[in-house]
Protein backbone atom coordinates (compact mmCIF):
# COMPACT_ATOMS: atom_id res chain seq x y z
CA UNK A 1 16.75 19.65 -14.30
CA UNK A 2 16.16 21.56 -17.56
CA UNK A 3 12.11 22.89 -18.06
CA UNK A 4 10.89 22.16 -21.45
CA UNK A 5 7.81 23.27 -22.79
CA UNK A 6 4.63 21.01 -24.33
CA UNK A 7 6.17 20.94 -27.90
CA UNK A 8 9.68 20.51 -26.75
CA UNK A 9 8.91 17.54 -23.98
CA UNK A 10 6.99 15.61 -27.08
CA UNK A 11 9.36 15.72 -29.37
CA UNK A 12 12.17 14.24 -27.00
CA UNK A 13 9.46 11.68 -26.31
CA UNK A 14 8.88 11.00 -29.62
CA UNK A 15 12.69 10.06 -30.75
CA UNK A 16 12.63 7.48 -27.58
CA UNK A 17 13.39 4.22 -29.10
CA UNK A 18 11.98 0.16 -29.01
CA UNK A 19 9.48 -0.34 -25.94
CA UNK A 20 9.40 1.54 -23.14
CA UNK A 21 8.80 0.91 -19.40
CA UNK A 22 7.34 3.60 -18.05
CA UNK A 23 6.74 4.10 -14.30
CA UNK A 24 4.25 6.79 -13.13
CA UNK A 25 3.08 8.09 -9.82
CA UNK A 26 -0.47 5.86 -9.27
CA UNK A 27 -3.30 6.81 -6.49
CA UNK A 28 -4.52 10.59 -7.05
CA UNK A 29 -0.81 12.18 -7.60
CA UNK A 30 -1.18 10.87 -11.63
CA UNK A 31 0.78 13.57 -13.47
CA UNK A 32 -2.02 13.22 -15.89
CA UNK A 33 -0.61 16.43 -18.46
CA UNK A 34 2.88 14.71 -19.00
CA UNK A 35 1.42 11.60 -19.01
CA UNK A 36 -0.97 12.75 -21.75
CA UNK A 37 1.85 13.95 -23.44
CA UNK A 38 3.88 10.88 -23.26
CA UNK A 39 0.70 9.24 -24.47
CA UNK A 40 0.97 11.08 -27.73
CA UNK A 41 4.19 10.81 -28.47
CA UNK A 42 5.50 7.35 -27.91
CA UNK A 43 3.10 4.78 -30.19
CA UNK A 44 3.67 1.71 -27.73
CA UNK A 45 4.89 1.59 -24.12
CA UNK A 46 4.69 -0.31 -21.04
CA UNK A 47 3.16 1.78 -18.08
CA UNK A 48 3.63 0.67 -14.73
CA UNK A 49 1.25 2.24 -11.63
CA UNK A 50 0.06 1.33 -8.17
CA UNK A 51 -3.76 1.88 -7.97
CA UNK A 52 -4.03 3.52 -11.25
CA UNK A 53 -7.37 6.18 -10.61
CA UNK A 54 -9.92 6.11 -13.84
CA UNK A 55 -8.02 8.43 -17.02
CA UNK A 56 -5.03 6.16 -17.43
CA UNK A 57 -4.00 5.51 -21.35
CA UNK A 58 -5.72 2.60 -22.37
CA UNK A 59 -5.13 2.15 -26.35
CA UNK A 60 -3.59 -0.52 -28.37
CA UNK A 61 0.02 0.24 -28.03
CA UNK A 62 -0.25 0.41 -24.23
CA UNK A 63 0.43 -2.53 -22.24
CA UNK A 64 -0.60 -1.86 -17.96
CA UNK A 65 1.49 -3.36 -15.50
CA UNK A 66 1.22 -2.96 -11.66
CA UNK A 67 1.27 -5.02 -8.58
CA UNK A 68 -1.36 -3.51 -7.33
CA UNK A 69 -4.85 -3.18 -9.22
CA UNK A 70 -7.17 0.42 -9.49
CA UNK A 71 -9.77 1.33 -10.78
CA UNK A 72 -7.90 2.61 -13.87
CA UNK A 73 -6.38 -0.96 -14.73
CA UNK A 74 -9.08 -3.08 -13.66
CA UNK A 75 -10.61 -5.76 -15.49
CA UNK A 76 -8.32 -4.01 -18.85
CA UNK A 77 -7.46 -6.99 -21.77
CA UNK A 78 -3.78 -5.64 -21.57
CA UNK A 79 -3.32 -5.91 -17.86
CA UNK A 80 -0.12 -7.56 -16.73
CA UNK A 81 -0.73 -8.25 -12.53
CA UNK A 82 2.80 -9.24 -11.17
CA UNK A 83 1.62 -10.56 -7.49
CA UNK A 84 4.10 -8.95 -4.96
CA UNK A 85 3.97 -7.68 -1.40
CA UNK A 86 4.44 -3.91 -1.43
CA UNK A 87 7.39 -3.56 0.35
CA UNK A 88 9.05 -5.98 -2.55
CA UNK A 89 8.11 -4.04 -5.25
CA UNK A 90 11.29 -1.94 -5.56
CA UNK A 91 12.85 -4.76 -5.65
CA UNK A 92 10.77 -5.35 -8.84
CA UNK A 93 12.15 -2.45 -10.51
CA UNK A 94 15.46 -2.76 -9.69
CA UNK A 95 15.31 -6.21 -11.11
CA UNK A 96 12.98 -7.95 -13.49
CA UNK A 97 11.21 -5.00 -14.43
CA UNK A 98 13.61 -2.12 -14.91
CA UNK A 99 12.28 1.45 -15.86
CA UNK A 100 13.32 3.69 -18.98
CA UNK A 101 11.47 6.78 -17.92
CA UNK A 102 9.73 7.71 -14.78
CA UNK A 103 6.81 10.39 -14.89
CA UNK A 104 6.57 11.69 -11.38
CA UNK A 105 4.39 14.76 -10.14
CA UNK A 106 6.18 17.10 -8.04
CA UNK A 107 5.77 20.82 -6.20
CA UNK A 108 7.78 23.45 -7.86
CA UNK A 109 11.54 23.72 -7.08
CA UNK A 110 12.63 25.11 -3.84
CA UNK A 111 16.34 25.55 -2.90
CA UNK A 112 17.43 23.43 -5.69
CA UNK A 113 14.86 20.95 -4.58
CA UNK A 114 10.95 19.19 -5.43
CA UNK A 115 9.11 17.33 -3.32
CA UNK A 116 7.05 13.89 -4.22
CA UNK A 117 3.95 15.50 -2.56
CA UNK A 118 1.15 13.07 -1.82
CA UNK A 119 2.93 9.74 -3.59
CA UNK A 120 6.03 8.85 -2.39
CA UNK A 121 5.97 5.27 -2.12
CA UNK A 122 8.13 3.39 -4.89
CA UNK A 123 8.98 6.26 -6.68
CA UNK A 124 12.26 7.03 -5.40
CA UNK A 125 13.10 3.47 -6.15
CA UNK A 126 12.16 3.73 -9.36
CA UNK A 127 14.05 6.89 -10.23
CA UNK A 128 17.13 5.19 -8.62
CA UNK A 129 16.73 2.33 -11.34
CA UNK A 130 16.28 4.15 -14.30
CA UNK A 131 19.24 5.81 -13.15
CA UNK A 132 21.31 3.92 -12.54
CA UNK A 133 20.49 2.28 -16.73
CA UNK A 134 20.55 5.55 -18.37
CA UNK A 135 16.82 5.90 -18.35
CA UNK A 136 15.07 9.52 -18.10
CA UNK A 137 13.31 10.85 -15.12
CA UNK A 138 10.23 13.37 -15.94
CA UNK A 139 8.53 15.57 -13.41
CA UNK A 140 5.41 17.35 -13.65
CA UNK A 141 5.67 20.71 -11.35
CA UNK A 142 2.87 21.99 -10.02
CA UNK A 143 2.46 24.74 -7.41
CA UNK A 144 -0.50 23.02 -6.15
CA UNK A 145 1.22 19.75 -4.89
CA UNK A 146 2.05 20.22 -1.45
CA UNK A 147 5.81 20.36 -0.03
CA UNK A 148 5.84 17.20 1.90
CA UNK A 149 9.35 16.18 3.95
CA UNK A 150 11.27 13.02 4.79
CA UNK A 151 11.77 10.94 1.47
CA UNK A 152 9.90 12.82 -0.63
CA UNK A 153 12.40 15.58 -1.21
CA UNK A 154 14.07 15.00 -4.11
CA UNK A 155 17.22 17.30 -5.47
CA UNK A 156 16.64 18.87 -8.84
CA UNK A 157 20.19 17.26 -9.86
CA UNK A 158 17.66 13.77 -10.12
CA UNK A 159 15.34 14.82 -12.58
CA UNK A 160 16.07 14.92 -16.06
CA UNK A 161 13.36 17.19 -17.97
CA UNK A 162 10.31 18.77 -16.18
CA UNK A 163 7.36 20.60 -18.07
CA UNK A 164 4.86 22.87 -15.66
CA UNK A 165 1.09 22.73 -15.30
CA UNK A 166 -0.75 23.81 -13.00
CA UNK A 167 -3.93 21.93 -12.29
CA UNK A 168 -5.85 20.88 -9.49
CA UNK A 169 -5.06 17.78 -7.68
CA UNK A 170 -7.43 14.80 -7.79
CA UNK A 171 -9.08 13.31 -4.42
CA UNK A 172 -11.26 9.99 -3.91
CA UNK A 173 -14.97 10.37 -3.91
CA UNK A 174 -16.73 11.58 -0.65
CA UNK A 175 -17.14 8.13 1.02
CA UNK A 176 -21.18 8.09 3.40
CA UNK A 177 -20.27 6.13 6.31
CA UNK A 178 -23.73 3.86 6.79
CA UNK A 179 -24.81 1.51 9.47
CA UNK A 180 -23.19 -1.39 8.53
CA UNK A 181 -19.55 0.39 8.63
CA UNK A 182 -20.18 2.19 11.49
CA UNK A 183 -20.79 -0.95 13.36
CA UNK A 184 -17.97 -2.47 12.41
CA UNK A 185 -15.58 0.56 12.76
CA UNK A 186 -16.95 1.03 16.59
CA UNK A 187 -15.67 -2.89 17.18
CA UNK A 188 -12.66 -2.36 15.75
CA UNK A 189 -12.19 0.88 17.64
CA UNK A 190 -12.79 -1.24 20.90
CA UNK A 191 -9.79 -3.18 20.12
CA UNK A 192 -7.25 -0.13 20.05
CA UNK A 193 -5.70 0.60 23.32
CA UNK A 194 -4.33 4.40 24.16
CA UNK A 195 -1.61 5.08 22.89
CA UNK A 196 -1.33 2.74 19.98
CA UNK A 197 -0.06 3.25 16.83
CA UNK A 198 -2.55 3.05 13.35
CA UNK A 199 -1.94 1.37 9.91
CA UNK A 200 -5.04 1.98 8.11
CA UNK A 201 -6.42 1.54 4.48
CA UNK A 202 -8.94 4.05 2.36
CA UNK A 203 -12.63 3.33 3.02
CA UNK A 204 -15.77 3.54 4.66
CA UNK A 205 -14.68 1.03 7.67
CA UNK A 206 -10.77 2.82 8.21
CA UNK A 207 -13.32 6.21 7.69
CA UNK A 208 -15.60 4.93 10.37
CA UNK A 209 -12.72 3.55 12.78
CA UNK A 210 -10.62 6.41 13.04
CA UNK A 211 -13.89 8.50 13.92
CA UNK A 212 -14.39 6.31 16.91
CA UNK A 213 -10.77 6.66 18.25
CA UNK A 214 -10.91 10.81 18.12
CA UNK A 215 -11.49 10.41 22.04
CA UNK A 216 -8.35 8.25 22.81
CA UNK A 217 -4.57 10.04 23.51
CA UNK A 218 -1.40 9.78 22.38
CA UNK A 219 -1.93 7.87 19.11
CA UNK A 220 0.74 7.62 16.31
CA UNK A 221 0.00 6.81 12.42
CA UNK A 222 3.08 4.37 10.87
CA UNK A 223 1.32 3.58 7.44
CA UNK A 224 1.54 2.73 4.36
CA UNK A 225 -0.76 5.46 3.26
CA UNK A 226 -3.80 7.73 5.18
CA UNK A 227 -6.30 10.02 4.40
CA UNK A 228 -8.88 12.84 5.85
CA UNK A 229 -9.30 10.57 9.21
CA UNK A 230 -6.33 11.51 10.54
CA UNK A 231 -6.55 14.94 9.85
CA UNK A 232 -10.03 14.30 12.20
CA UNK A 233 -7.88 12.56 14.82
CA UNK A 234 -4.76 15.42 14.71
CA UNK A 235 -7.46 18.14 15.35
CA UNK A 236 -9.07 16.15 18.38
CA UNK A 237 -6.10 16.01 20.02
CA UNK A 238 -6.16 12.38 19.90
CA UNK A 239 -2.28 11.82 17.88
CA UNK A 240 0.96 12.09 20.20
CA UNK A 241 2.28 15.69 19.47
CA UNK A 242 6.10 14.32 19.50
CA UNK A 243 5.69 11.43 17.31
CA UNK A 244 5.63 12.31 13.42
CA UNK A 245 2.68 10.80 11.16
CA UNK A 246 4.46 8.51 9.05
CA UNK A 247 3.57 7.13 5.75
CA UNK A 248 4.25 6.21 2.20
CA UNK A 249 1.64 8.30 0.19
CA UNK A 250 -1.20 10.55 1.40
CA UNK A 251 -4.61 10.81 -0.76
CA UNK A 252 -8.16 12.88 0.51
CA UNK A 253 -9.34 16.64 0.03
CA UNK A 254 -8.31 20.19 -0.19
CA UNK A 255 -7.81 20.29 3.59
CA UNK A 256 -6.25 17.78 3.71
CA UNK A 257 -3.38 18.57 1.16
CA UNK A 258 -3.10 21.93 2.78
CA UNK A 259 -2.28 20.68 6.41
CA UNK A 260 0.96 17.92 4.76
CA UNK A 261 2.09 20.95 3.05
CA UNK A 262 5.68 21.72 4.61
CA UNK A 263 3.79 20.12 8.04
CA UNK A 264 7.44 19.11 9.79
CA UNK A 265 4.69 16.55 11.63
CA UNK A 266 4.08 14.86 8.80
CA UNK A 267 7.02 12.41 7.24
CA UNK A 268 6.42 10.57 4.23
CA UNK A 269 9.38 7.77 3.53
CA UNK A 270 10.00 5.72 0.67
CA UNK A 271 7.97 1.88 0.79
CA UNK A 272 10.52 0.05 1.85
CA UNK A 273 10.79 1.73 4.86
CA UNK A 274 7.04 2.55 6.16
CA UNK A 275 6.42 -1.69 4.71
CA UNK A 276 9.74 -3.11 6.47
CA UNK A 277 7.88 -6.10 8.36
CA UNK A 278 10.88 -5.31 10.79
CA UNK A 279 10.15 -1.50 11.04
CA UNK A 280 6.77 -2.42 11.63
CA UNK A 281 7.35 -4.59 14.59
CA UNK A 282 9.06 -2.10 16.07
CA UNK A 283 6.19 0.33 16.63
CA UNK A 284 4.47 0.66 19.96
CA UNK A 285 1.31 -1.78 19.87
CA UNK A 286 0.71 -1.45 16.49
CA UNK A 287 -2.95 -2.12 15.01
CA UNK A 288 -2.86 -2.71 11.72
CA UNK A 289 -6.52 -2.67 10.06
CA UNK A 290 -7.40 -4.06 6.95
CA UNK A 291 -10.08 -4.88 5.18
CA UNK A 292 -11.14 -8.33 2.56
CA UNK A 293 -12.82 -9.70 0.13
CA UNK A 294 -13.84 -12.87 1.73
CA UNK A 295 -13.18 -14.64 4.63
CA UNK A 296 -12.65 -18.58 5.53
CA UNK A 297 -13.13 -21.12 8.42
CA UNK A 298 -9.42 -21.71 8.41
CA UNK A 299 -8.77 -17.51 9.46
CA UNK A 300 -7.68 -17.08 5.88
CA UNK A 301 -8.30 -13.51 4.25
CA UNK A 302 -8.97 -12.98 0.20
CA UNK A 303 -8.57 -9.48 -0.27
CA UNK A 304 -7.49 -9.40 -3.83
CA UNK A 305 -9.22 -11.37 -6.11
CA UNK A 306 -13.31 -12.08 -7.23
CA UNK A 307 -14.16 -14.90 -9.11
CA UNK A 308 -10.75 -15.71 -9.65
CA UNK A 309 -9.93 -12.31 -11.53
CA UNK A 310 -7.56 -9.88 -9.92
CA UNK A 311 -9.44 -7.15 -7.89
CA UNK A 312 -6.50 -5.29 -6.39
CA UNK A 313 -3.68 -7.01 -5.26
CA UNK A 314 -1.36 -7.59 -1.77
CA UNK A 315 -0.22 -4.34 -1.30
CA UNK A 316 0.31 -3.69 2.21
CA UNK A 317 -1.34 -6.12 3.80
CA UNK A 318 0.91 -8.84 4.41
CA UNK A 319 3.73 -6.62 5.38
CA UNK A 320 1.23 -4.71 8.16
CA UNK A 321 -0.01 -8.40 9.48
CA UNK A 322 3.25 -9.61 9.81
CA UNK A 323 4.45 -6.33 11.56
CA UNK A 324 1.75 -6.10 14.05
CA UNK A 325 1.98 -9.69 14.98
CA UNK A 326 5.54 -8.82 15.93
CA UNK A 327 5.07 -5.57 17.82
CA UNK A 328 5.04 -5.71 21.41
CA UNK A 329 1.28 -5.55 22.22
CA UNK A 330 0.44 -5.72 18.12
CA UNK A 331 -2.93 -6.60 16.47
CA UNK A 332 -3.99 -7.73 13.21
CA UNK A 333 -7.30 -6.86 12.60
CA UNK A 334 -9.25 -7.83 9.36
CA UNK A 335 -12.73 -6.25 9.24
CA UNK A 336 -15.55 -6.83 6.56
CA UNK A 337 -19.30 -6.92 6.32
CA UNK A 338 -20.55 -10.35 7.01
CA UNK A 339 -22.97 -9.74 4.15
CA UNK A 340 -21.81 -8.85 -0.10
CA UNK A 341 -25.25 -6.71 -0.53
CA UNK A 342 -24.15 -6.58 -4.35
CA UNK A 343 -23.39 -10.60 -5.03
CA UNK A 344 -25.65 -11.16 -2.23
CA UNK A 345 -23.41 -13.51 -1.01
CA UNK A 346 -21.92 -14.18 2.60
CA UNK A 347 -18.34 -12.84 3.04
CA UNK A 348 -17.75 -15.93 5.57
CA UNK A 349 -17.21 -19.19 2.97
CA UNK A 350 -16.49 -22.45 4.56
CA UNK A 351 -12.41 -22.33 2.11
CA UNK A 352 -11.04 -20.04 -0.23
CA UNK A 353 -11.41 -21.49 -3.81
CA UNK A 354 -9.18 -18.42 -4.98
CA UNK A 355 -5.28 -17.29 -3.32
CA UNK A 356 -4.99 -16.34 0.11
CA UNK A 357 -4.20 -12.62 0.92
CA UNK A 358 -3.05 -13.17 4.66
CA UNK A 359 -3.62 -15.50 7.21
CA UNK A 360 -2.66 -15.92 10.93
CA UNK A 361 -4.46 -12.62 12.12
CA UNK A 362 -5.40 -11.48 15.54
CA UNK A 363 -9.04 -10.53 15.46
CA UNK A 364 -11.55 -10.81 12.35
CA UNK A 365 -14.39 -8.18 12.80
CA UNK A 366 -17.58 -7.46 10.70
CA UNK A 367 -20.52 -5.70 12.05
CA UNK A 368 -22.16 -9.01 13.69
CA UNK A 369 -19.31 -9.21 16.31
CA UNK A 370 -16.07 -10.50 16.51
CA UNK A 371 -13.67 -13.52 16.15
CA UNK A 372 -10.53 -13.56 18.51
CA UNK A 373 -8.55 -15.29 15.99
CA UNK A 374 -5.03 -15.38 18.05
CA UNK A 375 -3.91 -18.40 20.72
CA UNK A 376 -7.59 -20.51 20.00
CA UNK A 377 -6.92 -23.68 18.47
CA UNK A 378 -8.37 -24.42 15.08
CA UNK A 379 -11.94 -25.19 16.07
CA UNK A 380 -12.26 -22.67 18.35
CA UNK A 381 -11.13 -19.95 15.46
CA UNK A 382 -13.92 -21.55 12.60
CA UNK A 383 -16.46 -21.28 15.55
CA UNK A 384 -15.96 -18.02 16.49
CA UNK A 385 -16.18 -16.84 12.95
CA UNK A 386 -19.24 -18.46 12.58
CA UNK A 387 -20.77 -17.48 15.51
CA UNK A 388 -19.38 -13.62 15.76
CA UNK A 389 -18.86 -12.91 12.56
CA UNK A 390 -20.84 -14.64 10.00
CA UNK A 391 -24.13 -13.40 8.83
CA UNK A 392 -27.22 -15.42 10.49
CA UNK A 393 -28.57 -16.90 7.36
CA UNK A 394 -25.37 -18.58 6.14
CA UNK A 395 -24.37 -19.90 10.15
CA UNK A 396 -26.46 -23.25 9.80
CA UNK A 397 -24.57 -24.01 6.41
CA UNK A 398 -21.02 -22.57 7.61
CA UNK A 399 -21.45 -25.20 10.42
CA UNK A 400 -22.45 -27.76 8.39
CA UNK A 401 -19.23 -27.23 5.95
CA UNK A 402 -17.29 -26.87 8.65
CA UNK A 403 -18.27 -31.12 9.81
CA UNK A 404 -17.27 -31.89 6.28
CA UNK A 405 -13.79 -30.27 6.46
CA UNK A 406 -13.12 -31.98 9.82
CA UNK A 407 -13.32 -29.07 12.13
CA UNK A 408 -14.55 -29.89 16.07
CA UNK A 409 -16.54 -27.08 17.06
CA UNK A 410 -16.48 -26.85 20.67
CA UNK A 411 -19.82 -26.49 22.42
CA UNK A 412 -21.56 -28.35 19.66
């Protein structure tokens, strides 16, 4: 690894020839000073990012890729969405969509090593591609980004170039968990047993859920990603001391960041391990919670697109479902409000008219009740959705859809 400075890093950017791809770390590890370097040196790129945060490069010149839409790439005019399930997505980069450099944002060198920090996830499968094609691998150090173990350490012998800044690194907003998703996280909460293990998402309901579980023992976290919550749940006492926290990428405040730092009980592993449907399965009763756009009579989840235009993507949620339904004593939950309060629309619909997410689950909660999903025959499922999770005003017209598409509901 050789440290260049500002001027140095943009001129070797600046003889890089034809089109770049260019993968960079995506959530709220963005090396945002190399990447704003990068930005004005090469006059047309590719850049490829998972959950790209507001800030990202968006110019004519730059064409956005990701399998996974943010807030940075959403709704953007040169936004290329390739659909794949998260765990798949390395396989992306190793074929179709090869890298030339990767921008990645590390901690300084220790013992001839940097660690990924808070992002992980397909990073180290990207640096093997452009690797392995002669392509140039970038990091950012900065002595803020915590020293996090397990995949994330990566020898300095794997990294091309680095340039150093030191700037603070970027959390979500503070999330206000109100009525509605503190209903529905004390449901879902009621459906973990002791001594489960949690795969949870970023939001007010995961926020609300893992709250309501800081009174339960001998949890364990196998995620894709988690935030302050656990933190909550590691201080209660409520997480198995001898079991590590596992995950692909790690995003909330200061506190936060300071606990993963060199924390040998945290372990953050590269995607295709932490969203191995077969990993997965192999965890102790394993709730995986997730949340959706919409929801149908048929038990089918939309959790990725509104209106037909890409919201976000798969990510991790068909890997988790799958998982859980395989673990011994596994759950699939989806949760959602039964009511949009901004489309004022019901999240209940009698069918999809966009793609299906995931399907097959084991419970669907909102904050009206909830659906046992699992081992009820068709009519049974639409009821129950109706009836426990379905807002009141839209029931009479869900049941009424639900004639026309041929489902018997039982008891009516």
């Amino acid at each position: 690894m050789r440290t260049l400075s500002d001027t140095q890093l943009a001129a070797l950017l600046a003889r890089v020839a034809g089109v770049p791809r260019v993968v960079v770390s995506g959530n709220f590890a963005t090396p945002a000073h190399a990447l704003a370097l990068l930005d004005a040196a090469v006059a047309e790129y590719r850049l490829f990012a998972l959950n790209a945060q507001p800030g990202m490069p968006d110019r004519e010149g730059v064409t956005l890729e990701t399998p996974f839409v943010g807030a940075g790439m959403r709704g953007r005019q040169r936004l290329r969405y390739f659909p794949s399930r998260l765990s798949l997505v390395p396989k992306l980069l190793s074929g179709s969509l090869p890298p030339d450099i990767v921008l990645v944002h590390t901690s300084t060198p220790v013992d001839g090593t940097v660690s990924l920090g808070t992002e992980v996830n397909i990073l180290p499968a990207a640096i093997e591609a452009a690797r392995a094609r002669g392509g140039m691998v970038i990091a950012q150090l900065n002595p803020r980004m915590p020293f996090t173990y397990g995949d994330a350490v990566l020898s300095c012998d794997e990294v091309d170039y680095a340039v150093e800044a030191d700037e603070p690194l970027a959390s979500p907003a503070a999330r206000v968990v109100g009525e509605v998703s503190g209903r529905i996280g004390t449901r879902v909460a009621d459906l973990v047993p002791e001594g489960a293990t949690l795969q949870l998402g970023i939001g007010a309901v995961p926020d609300a859920v893992l709250a309501a579980l800081t009174g339960r023992r001998g949890l364990s976290v196998w995620s894709e990603m988690f935030s302050d919550g656990v933190l909550g749940l590691e201080r209660a006492g409520a997480l198995d001391p001898d079991v590590p926290v596992t995950a692909s990428f790690v995003f909330g405040g200061g506190e936060l960041y300071e606990w993963v730092d060199r924390n040998p009980r945290v372990r953050l592993l590269r995607t295709e391990k932490t969203n191995d449907p077969g990993l997965i399965a192999r965890r102790r009763s394993l709730v995986s919670v997730n949340g959706a756009l919409q929801v149908d009579l048929y038990a089918q989840a939309n959790a990725s697109r509104v209106h037909g235009v890409i919201y976000s993507g798969f990510g991790g949620q068909t890997d988790f479902v799958v998982g859980a339904l395989h673990s011994p004593g596994g759950r699939a939950v989806i949760a959602l409000p039964s009511w949009h309060p901004k489309a004022d629309v019901s999240t209940v619909v009698p069918r999809l008219s966009g793609p299906v997410t995931s399907f097959q689950h084991t419970f669907i909660v909102s904050e009206q009740g909830t659906a046992t999903v699992w081992g009820h025959d068709a009519g049974d499922q639409a009821r129950q959705i109706i009836d426990n999770v379905a807002h009141p005003s839209a029931r009479d017209e869900l049941r009424a859809a639900a004639g026309q598409l041929g489902f018997l509901l039982p008891g009516r």
